[in-house]
Protein backbone atom coordinates (compact mmCIF):
# COMPACT_ATOMS: atom_id res chain seq x y z
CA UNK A 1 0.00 0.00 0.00
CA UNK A 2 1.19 3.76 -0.15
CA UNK A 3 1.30 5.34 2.64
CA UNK A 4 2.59 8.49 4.53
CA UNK A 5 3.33 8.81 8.60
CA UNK A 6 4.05 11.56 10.87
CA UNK A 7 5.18 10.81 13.93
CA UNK A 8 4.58 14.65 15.56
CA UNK A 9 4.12 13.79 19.27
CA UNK A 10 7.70 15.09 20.37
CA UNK A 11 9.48 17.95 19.47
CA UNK A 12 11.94 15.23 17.44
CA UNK A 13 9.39 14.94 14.35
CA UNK A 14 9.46 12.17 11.65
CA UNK A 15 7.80 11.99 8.39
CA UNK A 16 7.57 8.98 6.36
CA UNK A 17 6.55 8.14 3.00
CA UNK A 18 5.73 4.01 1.80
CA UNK A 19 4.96 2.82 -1.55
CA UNK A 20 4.62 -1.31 -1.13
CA UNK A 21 7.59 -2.46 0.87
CA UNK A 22 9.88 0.88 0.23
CA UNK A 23 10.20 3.54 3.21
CA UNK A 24 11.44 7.07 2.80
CA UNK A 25 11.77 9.08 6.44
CA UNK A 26 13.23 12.48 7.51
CA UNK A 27 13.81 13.13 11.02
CA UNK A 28 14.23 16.67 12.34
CA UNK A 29 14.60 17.55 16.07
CA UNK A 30 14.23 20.90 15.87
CA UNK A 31 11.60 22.22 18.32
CA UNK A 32 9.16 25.17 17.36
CA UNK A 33 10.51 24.91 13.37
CA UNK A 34 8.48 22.01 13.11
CA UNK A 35 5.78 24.43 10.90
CA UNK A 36 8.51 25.54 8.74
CA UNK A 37 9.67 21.90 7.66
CA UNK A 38 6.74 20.00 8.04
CA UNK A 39 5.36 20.57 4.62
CA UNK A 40 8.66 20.83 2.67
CA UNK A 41 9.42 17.48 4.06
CA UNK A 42 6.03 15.95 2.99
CA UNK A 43 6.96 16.73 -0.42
CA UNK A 44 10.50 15.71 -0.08
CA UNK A 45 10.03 11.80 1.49
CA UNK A 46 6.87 11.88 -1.42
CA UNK A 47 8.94 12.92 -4.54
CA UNK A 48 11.60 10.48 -3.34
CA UNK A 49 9.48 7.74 -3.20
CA UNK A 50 7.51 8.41 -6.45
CA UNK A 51 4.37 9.05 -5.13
CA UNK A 52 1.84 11.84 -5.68
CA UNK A 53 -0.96 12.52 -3.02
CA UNK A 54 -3.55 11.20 -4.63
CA UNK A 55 -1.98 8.20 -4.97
CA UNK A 56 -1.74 7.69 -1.34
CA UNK A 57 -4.03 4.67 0.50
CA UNK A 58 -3.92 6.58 3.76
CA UNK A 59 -2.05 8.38 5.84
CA UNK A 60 -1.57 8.25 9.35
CA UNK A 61 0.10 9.71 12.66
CA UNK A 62 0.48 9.27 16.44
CA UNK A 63 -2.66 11.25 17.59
CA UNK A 64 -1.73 12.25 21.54
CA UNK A 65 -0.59 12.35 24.01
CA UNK A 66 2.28 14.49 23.01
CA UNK A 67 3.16 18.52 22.40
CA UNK A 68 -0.02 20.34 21.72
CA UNK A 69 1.63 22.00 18.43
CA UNK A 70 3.43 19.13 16.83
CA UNK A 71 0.05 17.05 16.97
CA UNK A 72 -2.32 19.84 15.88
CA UNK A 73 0.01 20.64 13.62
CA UNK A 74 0.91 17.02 12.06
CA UNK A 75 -3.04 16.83 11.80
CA UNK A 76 -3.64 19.16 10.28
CA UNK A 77 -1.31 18.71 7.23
CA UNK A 78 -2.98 15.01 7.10
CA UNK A 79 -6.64 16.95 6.94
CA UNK A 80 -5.26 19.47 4.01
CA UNK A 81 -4.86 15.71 2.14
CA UNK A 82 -7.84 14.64 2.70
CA UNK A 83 -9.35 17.57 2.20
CA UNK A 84 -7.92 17.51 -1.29
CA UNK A 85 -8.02 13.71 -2.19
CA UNK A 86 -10.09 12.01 0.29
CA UNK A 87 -7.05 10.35 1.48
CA UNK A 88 -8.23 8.28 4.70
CA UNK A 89 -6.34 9.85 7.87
CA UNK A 90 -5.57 6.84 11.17
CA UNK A 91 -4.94 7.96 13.96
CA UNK A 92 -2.92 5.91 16.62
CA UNK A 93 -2.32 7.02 20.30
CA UNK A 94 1.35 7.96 20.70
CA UNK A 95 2.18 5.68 23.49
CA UNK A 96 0.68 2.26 21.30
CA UNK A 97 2.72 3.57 18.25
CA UNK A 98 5.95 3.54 20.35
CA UNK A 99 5.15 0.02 22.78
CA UNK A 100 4.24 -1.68 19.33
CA UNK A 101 7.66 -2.91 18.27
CA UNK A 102 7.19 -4.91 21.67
CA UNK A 103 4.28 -6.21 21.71
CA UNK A 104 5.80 -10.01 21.57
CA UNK A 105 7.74 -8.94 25.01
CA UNK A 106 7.35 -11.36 27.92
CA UNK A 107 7.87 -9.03 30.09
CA UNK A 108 5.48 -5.65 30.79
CA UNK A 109 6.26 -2.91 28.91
CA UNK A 110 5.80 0.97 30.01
CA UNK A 111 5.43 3.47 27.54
CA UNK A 112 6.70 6.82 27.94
CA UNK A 113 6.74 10.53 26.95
CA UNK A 114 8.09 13.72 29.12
CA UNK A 115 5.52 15.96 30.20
CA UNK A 116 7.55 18.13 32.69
CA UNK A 117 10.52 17.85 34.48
CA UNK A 118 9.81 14.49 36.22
CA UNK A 119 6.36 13.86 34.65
CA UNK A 120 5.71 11.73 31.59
CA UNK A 121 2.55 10.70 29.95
CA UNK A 122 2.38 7.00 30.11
CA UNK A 123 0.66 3.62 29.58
CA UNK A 124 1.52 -0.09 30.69
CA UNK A 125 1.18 -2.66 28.06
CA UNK A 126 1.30 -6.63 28.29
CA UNK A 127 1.74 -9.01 25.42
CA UNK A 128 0.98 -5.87 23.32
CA UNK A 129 -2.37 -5.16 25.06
CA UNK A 130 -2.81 -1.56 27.11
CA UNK A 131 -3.59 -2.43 30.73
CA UNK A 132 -5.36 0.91 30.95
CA UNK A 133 -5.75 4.50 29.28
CA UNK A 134 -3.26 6.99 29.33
CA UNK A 135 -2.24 8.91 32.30
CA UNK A 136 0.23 11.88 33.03
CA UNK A 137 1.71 11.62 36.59
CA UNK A 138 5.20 12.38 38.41
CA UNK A 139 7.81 9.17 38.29
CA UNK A 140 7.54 8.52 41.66
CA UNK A 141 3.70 7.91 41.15
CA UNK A 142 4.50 5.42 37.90
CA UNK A 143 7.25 3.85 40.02
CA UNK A 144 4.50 3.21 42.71
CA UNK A 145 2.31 0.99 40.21
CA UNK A 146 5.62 -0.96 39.59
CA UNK A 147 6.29 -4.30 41.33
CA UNK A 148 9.92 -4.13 42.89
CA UNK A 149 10.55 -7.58 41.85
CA UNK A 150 8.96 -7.42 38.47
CA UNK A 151 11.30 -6.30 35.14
CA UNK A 152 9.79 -3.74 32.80
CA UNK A 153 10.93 -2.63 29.71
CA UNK A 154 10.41 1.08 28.92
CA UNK A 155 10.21 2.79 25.41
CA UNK A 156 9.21 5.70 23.71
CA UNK A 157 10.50 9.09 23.28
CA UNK A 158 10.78 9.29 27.24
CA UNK A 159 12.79 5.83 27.92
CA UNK A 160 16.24 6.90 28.47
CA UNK A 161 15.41 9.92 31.40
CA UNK A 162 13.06 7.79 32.70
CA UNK A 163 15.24 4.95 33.48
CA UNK A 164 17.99 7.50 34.45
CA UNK A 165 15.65 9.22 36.97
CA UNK A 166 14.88 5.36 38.13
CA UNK A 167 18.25 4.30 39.01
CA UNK A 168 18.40 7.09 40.92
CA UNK A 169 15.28 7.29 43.26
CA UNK A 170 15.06 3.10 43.47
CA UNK A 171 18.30 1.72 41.62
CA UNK A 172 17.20 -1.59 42.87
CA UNK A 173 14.08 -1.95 39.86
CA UNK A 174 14.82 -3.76 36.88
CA UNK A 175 13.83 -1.01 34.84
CA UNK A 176 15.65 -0.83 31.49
CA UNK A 177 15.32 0.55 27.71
CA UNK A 178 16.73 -0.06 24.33
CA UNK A 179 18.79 2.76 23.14
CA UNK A 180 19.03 4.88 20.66
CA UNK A 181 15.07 5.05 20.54
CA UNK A 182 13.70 5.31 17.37
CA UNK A 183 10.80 6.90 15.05
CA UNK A 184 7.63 5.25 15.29
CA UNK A 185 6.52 5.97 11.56
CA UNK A 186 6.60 1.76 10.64
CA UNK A 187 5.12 0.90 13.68
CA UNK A 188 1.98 3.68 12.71
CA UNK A 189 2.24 2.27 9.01
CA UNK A 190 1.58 -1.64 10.50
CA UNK A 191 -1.24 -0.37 12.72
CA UNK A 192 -3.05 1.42 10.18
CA UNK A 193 -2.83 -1.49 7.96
CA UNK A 194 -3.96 -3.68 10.45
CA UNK A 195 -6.89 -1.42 11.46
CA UNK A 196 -7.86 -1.10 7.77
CA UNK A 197 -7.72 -4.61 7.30
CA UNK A 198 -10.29 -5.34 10.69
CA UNK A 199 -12.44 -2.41 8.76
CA UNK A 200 -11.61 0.25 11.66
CA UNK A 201 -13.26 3.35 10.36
CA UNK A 202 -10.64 6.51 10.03
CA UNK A 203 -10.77 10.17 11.28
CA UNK A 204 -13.30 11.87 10.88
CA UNK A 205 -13.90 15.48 10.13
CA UNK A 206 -14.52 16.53 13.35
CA UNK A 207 -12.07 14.23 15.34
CA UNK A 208 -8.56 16.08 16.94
CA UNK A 209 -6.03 15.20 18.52
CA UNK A 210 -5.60 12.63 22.19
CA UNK A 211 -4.67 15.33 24.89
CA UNK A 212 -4.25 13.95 28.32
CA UNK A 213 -3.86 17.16 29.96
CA UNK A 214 -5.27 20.89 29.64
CA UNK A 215 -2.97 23.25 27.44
CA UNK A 216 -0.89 25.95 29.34
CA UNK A 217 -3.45 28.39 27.87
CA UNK A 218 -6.40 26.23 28.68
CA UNK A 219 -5.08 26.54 32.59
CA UNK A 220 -4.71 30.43 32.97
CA UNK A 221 -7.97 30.83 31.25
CA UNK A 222 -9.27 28.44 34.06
CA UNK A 223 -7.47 30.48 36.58
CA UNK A 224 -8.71 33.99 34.86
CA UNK A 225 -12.53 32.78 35.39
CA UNK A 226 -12.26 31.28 38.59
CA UNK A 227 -10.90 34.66 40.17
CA UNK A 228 -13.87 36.38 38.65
């Protein structure tokens, strides 16, 4: 099938074109440039794979939790296709995306994003299946729902300071990550696929992106009112 991916829930952003078994990706970790390379690197990974948009299946992205602009932004570009081509748009939650690769593991496996300094958006996953929905809590409140004896794998974007931070509040967990953590972008390709295939409907017009927590703008608005 052709394809393109965005992987947009971290400030490191991937893009990813597919046509059949052939993968074109661009990585840039930027920050707040994203908008300026986003679409230039659409066309680039596209052109380089010989594909036009509408000659794109679907498209697809990690849909949240993850920075409020690089997911309304990595949306958005996917809406402008289908928009123009009816191109379906999937949308997978970040934190599956990134715990797929693992989803043979025997062990558990904790997905992981930073929020703040010492706060990560998060989900626990077994044999590939989410134990429950996605939360946003301090370490030492993941660490809590962690059995001292168990071993846990952790992945995503968030894996290396998270088991760094681990060693050094309980260095006696078996807490431990693959590194260098990749892109998600073939991981979003084989979910789509898979979802297509089981007849999953896509996005629709009115669907956004997953947010697990309020915006910073959402908050002082809250604040503004309540003082009123």
């Amino acid at each position: 099938m052709n394809a393109l991916a965005i992987d947009c829930a971290v400030s490191k952003m991937t893009v990813a074109a597919k046509n059949g078994r052939n993968i074109v990706k661009v990585t840039y970790d930027i920050g707040i440039k994203q908008s300026e390379k986003l679409l230039p690197a659409i066309d680039f990974v596209m052109k380089e794979i010989g594909l036009t948009p509408a000659e794109l299946d679907y498209t697809c992205t990690t849909l949240g939790p993850g920075t409020f602009t690089g997911l309304r932004l990595g949306l958005s570009a996917l809406k402008a296709l289908n928009l123009a081509n009816g191109t379906p748009i999937y949308g997978i939650p970040s934190l599956d995306a990134y715990a797929h690769p693992y989803s043979s593991a025997v062990e558990s496996v904790l997905s992981v994003i930073e929020a703040k300094e010492d706060e990560f958006f998060y989900a626990f996953y077994l044999r590939g299946e989410k134990l429950r929905e996605e939360e946003d809590k301090e370490i030492e409140e993941i660490l809590k729902q962690i059995d001292a004896e168990s071993c846990v794998m952790v992945c995503g974007p968030g894996a290396k300071t998270f088991t760094d931070r681990t060693a050094e509040i309980t260095p006696l967990y078996s807490v431990h990550s693959f590194n260098p953590q990749g892109d998600c972008t073939e991981s979003l390709f084989e979910i789509a696929e898979k979802m297509i295939a089981d007849k999953v409907e896509p996005m629709q017009d009115y669907d956004g992106p997953l947010y697990v927590r309020k915006s910073e703008a959402e908050i002082v608005l809250e604040q503004k009112q309540a003082t009123k």
